[in-house]
Protein backbone atom coordinates (compact mmCIF):
# COMPACT_ATOMS: atom_id res chain seq x y z
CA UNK A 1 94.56 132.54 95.46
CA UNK A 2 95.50 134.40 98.96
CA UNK A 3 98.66 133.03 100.76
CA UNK A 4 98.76 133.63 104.74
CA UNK A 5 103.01 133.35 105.32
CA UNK A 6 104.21 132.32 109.00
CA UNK A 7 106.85 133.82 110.75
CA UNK A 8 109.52 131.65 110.25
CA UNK A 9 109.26 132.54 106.31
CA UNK A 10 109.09 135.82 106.82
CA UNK A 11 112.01 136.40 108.76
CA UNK A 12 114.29 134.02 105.87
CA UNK A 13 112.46 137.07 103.65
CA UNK A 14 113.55 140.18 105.51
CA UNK A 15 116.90 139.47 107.18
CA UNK A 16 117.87 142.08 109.20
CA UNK A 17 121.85 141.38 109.26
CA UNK A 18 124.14 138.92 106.36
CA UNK A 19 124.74 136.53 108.69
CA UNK A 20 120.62 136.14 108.94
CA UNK A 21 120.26 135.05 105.44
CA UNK A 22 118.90 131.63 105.40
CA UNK A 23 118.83 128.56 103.11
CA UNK A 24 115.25 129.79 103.04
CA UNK A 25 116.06 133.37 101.79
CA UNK A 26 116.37 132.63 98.04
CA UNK A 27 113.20 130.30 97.54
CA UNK A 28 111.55 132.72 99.94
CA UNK A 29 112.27 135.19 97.30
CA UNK A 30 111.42 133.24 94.64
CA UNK A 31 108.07 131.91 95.85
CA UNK A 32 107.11 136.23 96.03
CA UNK A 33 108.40 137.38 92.86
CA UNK A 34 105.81 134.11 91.52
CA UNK A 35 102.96 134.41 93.22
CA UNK A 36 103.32 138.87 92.66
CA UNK A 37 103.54 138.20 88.72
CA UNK A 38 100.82 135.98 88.89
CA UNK A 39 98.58 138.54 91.14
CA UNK A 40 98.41 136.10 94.06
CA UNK A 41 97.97 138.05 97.13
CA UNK A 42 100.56 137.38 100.54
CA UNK A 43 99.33 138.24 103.87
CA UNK A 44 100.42 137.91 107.46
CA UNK A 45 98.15 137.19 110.51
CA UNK A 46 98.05 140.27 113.06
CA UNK A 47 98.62 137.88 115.82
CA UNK A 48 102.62 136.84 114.25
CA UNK A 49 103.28 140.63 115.82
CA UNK A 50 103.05 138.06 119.45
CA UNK A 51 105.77 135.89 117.51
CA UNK A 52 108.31 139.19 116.80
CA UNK A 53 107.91 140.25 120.71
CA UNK A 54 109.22 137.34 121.36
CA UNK A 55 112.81 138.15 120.49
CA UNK A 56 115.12 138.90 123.03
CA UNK A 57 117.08 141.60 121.43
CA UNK A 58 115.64 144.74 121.32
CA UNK A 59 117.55 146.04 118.09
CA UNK A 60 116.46 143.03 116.13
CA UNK A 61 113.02 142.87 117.32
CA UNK A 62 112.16 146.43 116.72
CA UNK A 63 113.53 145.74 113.23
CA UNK A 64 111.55 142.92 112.37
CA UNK A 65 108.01 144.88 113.64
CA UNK A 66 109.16 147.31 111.40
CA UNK A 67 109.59 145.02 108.27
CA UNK A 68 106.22 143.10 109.56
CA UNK A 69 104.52 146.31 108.15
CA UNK A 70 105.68 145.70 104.64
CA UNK A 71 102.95 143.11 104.10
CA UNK A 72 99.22 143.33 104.62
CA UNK A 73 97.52 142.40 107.68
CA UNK A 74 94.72 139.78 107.58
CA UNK A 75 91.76 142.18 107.99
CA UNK A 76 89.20 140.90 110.36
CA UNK A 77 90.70 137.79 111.21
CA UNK A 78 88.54 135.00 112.74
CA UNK A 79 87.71 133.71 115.91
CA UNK A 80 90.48 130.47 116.51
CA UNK A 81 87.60 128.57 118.68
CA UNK A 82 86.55 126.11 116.25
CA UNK A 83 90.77 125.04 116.08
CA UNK A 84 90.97 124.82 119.46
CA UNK A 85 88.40 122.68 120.14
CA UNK A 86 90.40 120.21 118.30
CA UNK A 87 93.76 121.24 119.13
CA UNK A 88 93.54 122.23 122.60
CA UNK A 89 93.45 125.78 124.37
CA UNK A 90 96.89 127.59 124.49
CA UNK A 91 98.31 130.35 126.30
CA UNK A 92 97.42 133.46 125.13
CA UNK A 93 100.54 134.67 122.83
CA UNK A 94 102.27 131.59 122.91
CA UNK A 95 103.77 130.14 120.09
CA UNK A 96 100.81 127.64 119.73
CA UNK A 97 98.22 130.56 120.27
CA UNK A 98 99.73 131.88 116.99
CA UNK A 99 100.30 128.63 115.19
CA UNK A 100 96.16 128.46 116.05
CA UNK A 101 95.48 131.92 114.57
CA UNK A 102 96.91 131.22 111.26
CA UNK A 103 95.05 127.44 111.10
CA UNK A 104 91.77 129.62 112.11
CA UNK A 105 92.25 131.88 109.19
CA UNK A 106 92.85 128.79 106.48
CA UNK A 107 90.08 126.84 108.67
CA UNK A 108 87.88 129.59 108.04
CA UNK A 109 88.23 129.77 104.10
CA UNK A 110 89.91 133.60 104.62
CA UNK A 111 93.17 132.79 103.30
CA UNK A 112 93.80 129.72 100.23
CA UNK A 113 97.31 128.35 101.53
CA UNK A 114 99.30 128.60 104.79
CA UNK A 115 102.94 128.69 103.47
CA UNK A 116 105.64 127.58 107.03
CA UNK A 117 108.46 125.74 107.45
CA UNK A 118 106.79 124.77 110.92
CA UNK A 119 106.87 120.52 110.86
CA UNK A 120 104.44 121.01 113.93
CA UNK A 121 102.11 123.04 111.82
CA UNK A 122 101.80 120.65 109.39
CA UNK A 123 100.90 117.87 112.24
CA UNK A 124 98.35 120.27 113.38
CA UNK A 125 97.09 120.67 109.65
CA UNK A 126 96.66 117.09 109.34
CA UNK A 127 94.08 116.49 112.45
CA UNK A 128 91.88 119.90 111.12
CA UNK A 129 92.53 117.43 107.81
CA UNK A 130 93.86 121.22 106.13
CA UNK A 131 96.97 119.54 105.32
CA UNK A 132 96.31 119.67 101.54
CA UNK A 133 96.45 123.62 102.19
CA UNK A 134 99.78 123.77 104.49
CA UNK A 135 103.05 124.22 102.36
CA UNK A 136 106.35 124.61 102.55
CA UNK A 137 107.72 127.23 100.56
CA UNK A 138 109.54 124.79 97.96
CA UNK A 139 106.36 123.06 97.75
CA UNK A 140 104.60 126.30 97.24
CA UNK A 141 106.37 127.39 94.29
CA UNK A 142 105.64 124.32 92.43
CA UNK A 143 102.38 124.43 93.01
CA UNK A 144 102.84 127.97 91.72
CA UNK A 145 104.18 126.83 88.54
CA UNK A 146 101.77 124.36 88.05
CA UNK A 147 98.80 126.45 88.88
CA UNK A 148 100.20 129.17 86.40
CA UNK A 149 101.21 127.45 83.83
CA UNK A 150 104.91 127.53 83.74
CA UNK A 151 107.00 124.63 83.72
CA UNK A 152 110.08 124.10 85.43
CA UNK A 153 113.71 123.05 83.78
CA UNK A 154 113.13 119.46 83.04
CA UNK A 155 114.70 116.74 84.75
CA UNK A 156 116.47 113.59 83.82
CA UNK A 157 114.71 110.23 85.32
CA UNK A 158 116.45 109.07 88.04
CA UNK A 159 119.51 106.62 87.03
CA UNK A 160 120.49 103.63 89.10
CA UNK A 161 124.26 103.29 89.38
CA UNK A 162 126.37 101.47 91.26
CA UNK A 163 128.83 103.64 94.11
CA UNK A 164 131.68 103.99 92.24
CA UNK A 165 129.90 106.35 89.64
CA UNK A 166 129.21 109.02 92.40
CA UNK A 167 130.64 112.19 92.37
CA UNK A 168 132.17 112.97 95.76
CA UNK A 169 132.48 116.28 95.09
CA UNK A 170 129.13 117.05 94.17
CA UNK A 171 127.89 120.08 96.24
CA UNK A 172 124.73 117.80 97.67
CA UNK A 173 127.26 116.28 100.35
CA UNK A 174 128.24 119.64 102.07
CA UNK A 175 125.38 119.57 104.61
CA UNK A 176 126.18 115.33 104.68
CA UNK A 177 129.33 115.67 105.67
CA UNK A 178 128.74 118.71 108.91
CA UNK A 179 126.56 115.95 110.42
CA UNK A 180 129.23 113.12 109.40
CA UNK A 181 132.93 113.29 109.46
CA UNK A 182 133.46 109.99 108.79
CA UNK A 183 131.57 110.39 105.74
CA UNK A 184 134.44 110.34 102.93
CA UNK A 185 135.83 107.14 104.08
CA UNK A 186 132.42 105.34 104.52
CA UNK A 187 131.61 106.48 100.48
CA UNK A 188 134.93 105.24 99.82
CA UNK A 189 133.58 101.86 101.06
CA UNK A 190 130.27 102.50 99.70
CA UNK A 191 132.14 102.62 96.10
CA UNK A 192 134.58 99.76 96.72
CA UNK A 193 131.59 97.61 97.70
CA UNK A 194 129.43 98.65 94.50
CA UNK A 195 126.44 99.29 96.54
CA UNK A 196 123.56 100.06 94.63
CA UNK A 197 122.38 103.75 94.12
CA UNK A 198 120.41 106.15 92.52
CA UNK A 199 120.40 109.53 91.25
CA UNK A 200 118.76 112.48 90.00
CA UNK A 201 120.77 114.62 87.92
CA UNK A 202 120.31 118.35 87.51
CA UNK A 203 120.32 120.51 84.42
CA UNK A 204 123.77 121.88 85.43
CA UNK A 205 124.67 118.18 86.29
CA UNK A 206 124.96 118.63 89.67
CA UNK A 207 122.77 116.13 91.66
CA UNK A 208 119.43 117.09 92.63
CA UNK A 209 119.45 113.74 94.65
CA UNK A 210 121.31 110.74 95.63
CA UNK A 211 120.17 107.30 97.59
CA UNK A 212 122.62 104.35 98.54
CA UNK A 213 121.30 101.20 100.39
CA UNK A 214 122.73 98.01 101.32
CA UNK A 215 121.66 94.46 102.09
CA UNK A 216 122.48 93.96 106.21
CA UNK A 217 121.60 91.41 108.55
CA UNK A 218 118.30 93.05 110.18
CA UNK A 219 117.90 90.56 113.56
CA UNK A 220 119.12 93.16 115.96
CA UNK A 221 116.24 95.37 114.67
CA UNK A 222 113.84 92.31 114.87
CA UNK A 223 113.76 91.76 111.58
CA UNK A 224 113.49 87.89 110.29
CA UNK A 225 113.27 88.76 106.55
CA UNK A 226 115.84 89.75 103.80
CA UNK A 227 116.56 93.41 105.25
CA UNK A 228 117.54 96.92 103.45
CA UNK A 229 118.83 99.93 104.60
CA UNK A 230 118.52 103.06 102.99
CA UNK A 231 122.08 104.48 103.82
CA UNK A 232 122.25 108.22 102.41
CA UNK A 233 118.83 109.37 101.71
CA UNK A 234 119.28 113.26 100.06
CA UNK A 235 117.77 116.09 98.44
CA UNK A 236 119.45 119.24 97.06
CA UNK A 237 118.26 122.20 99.04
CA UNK A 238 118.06 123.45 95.69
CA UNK A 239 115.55 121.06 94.17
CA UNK A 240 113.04 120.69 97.23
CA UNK A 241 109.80 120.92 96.34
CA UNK A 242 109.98 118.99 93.17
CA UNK A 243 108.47 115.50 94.65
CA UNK A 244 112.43 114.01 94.04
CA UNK A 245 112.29 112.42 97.32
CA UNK A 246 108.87 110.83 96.42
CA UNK A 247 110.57 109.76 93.09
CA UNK A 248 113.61 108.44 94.91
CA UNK A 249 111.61 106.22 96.88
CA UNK A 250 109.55 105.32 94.47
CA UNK A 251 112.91 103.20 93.01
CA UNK A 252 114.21 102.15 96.38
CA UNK A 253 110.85 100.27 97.53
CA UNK A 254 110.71 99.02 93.97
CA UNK A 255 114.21 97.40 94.01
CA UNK A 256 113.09 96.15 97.35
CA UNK A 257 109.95 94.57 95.98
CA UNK A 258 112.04 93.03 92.88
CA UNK A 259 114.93 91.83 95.35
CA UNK A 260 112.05 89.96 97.68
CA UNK A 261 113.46 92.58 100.67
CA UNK A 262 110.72 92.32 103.36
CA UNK A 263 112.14 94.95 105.99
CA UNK A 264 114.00 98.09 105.68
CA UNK A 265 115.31 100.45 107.81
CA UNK A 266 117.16 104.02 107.72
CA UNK A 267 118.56 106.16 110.18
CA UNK A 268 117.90 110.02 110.65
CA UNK A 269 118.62 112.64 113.51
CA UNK A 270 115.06 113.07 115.42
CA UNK A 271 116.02 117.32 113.81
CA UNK A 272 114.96 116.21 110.09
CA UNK A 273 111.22 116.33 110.90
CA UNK A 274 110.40 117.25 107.68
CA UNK A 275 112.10 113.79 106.28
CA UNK A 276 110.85 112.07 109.67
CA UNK A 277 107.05 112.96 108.46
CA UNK A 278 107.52 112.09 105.04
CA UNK A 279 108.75 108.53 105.70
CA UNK A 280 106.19 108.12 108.00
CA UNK A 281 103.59 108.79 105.20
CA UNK A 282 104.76 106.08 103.15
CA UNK A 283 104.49 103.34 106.08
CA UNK A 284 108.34 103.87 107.86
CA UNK A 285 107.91 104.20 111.38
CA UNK A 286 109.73 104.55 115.16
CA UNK A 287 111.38 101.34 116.10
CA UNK A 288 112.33 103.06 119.62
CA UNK A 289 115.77 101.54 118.89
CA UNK A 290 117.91 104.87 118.86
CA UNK A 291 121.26 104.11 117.49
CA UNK A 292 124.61 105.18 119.77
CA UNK A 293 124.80 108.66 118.25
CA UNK A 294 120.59 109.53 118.75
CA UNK A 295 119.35 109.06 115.48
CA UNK A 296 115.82 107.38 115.24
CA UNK A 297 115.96 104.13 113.40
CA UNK A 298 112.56 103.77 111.19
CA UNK A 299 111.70 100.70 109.27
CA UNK A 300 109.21 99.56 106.95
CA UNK A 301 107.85 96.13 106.32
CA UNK A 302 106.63 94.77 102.76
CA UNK A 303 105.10 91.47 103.65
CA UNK A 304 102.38 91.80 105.88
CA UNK A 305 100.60 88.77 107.83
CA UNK A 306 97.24 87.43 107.04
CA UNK A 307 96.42 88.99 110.34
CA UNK A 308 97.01 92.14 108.48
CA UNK A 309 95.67 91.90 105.44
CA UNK A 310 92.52 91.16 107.87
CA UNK A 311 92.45 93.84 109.81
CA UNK A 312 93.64 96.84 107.88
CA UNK A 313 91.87 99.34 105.76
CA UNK A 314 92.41 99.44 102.29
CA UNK A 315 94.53 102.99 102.33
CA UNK A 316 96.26 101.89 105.57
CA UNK A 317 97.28 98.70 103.79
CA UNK A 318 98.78 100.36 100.69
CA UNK A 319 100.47 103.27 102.98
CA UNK A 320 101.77 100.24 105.09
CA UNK A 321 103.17 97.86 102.78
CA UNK A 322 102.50 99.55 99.33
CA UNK A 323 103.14 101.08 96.83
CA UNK A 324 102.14 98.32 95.37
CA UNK A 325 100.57 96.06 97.57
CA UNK A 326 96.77 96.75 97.25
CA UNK A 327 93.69 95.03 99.54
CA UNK A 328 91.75 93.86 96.87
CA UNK A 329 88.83 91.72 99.38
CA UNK A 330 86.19 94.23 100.89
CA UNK A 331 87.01 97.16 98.23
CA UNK A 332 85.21 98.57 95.62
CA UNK A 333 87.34 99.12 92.62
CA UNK A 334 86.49 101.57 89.11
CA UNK A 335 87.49 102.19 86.11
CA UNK A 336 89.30 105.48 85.79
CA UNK A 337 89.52 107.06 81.92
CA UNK A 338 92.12 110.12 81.41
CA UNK A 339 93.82 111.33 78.25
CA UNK A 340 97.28 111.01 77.02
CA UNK A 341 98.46 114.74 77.63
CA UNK A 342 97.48 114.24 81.37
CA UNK A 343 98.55 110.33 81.71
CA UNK A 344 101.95 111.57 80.23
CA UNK A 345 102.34 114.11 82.87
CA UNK A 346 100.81 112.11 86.07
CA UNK A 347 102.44 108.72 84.99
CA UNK A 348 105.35 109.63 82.77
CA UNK A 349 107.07 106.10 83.87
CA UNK A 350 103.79 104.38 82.04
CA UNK A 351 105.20 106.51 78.66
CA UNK A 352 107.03 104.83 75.46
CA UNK A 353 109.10 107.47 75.66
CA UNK A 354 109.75 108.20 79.42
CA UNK A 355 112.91 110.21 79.24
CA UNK A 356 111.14 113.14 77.85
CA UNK A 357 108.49 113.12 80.62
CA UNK A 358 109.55 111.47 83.31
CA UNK A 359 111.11 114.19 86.31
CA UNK A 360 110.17 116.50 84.34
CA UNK A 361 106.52 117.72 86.76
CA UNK A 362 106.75 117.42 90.79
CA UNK A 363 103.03 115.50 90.20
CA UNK A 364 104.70 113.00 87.80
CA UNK A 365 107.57 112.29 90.66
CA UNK A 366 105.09 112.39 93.10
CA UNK A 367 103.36 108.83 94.33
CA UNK A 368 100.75 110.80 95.69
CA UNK A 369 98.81 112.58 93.28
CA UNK A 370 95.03 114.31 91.97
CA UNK A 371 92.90 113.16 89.15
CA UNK A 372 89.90 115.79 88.23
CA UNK A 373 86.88 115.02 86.14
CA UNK A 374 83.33 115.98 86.05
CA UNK A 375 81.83 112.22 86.80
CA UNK A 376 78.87 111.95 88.59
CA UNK A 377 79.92 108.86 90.40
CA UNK A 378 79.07 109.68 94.09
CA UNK A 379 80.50 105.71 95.19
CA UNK A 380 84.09 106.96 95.16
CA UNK A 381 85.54 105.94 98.96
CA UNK A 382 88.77 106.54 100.66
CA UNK A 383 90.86 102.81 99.71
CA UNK A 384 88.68 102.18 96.30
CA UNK A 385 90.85 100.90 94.13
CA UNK A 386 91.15 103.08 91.05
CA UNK A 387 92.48 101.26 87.56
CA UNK A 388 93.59 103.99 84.88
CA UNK A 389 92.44 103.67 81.33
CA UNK A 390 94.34 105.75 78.97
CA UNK A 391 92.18 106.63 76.06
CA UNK A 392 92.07 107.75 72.50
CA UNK A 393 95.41 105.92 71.45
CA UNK A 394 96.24 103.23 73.78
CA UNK A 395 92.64 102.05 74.78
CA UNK A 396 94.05 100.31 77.67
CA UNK A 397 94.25 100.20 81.45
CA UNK A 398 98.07 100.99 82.49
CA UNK A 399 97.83 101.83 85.86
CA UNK A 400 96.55 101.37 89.43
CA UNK A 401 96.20 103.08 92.45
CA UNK A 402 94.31 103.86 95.37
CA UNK A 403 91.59 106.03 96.47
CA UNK A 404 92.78 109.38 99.94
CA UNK A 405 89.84 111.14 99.74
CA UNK A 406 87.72 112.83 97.21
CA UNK A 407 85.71 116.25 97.03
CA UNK A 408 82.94 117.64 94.48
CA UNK A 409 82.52 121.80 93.99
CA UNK A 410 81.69 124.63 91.42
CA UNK A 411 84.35 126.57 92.34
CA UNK A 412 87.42 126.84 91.23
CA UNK A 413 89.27 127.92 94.19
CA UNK A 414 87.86 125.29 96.53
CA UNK A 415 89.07 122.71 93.93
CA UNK A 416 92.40 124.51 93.48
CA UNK A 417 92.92 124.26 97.21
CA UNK A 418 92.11 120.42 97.31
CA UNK A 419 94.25 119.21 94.98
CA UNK A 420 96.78 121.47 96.11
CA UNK A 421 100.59 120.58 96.25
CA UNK A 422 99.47 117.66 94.24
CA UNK A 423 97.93 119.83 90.71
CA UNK A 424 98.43 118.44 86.88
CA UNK A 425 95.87 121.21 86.14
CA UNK A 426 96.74 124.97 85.29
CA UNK A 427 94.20 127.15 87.01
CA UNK A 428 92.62 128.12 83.53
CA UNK A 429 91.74 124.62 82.77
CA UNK A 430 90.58 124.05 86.25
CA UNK A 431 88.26 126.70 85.74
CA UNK A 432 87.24 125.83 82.49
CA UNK A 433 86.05 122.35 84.23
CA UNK A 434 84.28 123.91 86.74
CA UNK A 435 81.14 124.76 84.41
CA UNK A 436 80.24 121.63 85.34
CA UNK A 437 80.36 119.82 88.82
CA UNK A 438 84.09 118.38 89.13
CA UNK A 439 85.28 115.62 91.05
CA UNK A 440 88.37 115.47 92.49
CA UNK A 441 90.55 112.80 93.82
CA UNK A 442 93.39 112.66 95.60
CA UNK A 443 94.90 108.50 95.38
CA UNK A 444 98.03 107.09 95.86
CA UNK A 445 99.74 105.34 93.20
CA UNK A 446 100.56 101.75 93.28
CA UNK A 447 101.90 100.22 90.11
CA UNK A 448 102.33 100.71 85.98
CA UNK A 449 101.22 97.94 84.47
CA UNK A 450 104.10 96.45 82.40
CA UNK A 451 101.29 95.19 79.83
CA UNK A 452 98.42 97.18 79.63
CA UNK A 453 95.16 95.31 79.61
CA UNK A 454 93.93 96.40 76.20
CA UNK A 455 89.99 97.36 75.30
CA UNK A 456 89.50 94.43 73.28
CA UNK A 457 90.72 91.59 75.90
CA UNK A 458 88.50 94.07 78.40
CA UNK A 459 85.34 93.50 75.65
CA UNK A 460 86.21 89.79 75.37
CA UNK A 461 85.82 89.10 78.98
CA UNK A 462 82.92 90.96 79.47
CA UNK A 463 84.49 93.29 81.88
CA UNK A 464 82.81 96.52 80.37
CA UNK A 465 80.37 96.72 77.57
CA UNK A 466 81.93 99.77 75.87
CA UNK A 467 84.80 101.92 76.05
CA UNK A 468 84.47 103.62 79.07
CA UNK A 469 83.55 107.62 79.06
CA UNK A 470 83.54 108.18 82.30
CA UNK A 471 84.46 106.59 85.93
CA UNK A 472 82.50 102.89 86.01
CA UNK A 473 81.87 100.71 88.92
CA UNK A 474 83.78 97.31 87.94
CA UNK A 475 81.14 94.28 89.53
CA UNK A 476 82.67 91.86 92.00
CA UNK A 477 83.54 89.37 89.13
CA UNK A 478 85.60 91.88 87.02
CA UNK A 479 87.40 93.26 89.70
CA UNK A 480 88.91 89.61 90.26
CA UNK A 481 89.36 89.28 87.01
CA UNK A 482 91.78 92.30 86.71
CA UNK A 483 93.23 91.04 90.09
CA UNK A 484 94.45 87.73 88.82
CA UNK A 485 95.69 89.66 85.57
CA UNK A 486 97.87 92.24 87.36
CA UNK A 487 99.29 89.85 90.15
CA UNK A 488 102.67 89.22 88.37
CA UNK A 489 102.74 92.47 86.72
């Protein structure tokens, strides 16, 4: 695997003064010494030597060309026409002429991963649809981990608590409190009014990440249903890249679903683009109602109109109102087998025993995640509905979810890339799959089934004939059938 790293990580890597070193600097550091031990080659792009110039002071810039010469160049990089047609033409040696250059090189297949902390370089990613190979460094060394086989320090599942239990002095509030000085006496409320919260404790029981919400009344915002607002929304600098914010939200919308909320709402300074993008992927978006201090207001609904439910694609459904609301008219659905040592890590919520598993793997918190198999099904379509069955020793179906996108190599690599930031799969057993045709699958997951639908009811109803071996179509009938069973679960 070849990583192509942008500027901005680079100069967190090779500060040229102490008061240069970054928040960046020690996962910087930490994402090389990885991907050296595991013989994963780092480049930069020839045309970043544009983004140095661009410094003002001589001493500093002169410096950083210098340091620029530690890593490898991108030999024969190519051509950045086939970006810009979809992009746009810049200015030569502008900052977007660069960004451009490094997209060409992943466009092109010449580098595996572009690892930047650039928000607008992962917007750019998304319309070339190379987002699955744009990373930020945190994200990168998971994926690193993953990929080689090593797994990080486990993780407690997150614990809902009520204010009071929250440590004030946990180092997680720091960076809260620069951007509020009112902050103390607001928790103090926060604790007096036993607003519900959650947490995600780390090994040296410091938190990883907190949430706090709060029922208010939402008609200023528009809002004429039961309304929520995600209050303190936060994730140790320390434990990014770990899918806890993914986890985190995961309990918020689900404590909205079982509390019949049907609008909520946060608040964040337009700066955190990086949390601005990842609500947005999970359905939050701009109200244009900008509070008195500048921070964007987002909201996300949960009960959509008929309207809606009319109009909408399957995916854009779930992302809108989901997790777990699902489009079940006009979607093909299938039955999905994986074993227990890879349903244990993808769904450790779904587990007996969920406290050893659960936070445990970034693609366990994760909501969005990759399933690989070598099925032949070719009917696999972005919004098909996708209905785990867990076999060997539960011979059930115990989870649902929905269908991103899918892909179909040979190679290794070009699967490794796909799946990406989302990976169950070492590298070794990714290649070991590849001897045969593998489909991947990238879906978004919706719900655990609090009682799995067991083979024998599945038999009984005439739903399969067998237990299913690989990925089956379900007919139109069966597909309503497991509807109606999993509407109250």
């Amino acid at each position: 695997m070849k990583y192509l790293l942008d500027t901005n990580v680079l100069i967190a890597l090779e500060p040229t003064a102490p008061a240069e070193i970054e928040k960046l600097t020690p996962s910087g550091i930490r994402f090389v010494q990885k991907a050296n031990t595991a013989g994963f080659p780092l480049f930069v792009h020839p045309a970043q030597r544009a983004d140095v110039s661009h410094d003002v002071d001589t001493e500093r810039r002169q410096l950083r060309q210098a340091l620029l010469q530690k890593y490898p160049a991108l030999p024969n990089p190519p051509s950045a026409v086939r970006v810009n047609r979809v992009l746009g033409e810049p200015g030569r040696e502008t900052n977007d002429w660069v960004d451009h250059q490094l997209l060409a090189a992943l466009h092109a297949d010449a580098v595996d991963y572009l690892v930047t902390e650039d928000v607008g370089i992962h917007r750019k990613a998304k319309r070339l649809q190379l987002h699955h190979r744009v990373t930020f460094t945190a994200e990168a060394i998971t994926t690193l981990e993953t990929l080689c086989d090593v797994v990080p320090p486990a993780l407690p599942a997150v614990s809902a608590v009520k204010a009071h239990n929250i440590d004030a002095e946990d180092p997680i509030f720091t960076s809260v409190r620069e951007e509020y000085p009112e902050f103390d006496g607001w928790l103090i409320k926060c604790k007096r009014e036993h607003r519900q919260s959650w947490i995600v404790t780390a090994p040296d029981d410091s938190y990883a990440g907190v949430s706090i919400v709060n029922r208010e009344n939402g008609a200023e915002l528009g809002a004429t249903e039961k309304t929520l607002k995600i209050c303190t929304f936060k994730i140790s600098e320390a434990h990014t890249g770990f899918k806890y914010g993914e986890l985190l939200l995961r309990e918020i919308l689900h404590y909205a679903e079982q509390n019949d909320f049907g609008f909520l709402f946060v608040e964040v300074w337009p700066r955190h683009e990086q949390l601005i993008s990842f609500l947005n992927e999970f359905g939050f978006s701009d109200l244009n109602l900008p509070t008195v201090r500048g921070e964007l207001r987002l909201s996300k609904r949960l009960k959509p109109t008929e309207q809606e439910l009319d109009k909408l694609s399957s995916l854009e459904f779930n992302k809108q109102f989901g997790p777990t609301a699902i489009k079940w008219s006009d979607t093909t659905a299938f039955i999905v087998p994986i074993k227990p040592k890879y349903h244990d890590t993808l769904f450790p919520e779904a587990t007996v025993q969920a406290h050893f598993f659960e936070g445990r793997s970034a693609c366990g918190n994760a909501l969005r995640k990759a399933y690989l198999c070598n099925s032949v099904s070719q009917e696999i379509k972005p919004g098909a509905i996708l209905a785990f069955y867990r076999s060997e020793d539960w011979q059930a179906l115990t989870v649902l979810g929905v269908t991103e996108e899918t892909f179909r190599s040979t190679n290794p690599t070009q699967i490794a890339r796909f799946v990406g930031k989302r990976t169950v799969y070492p590298l070794q057993e990714i290649e070991r799959l590849c001897k045969q045709p593998v489909l991947a699958i990238l879906f978004r997951q919706s719900r655990i089934l609090s009682t799995p639908i067991k083979l024998d009811k599945l038999l009984q109803n005439k739903i399969i004939v067998a237990a299913p071996q690989s990925i089956t179509k379900l007919t139109l009938a069966a597909r309503k059938w497991i509807q109606k069973q999993t509407l109250t679960q």
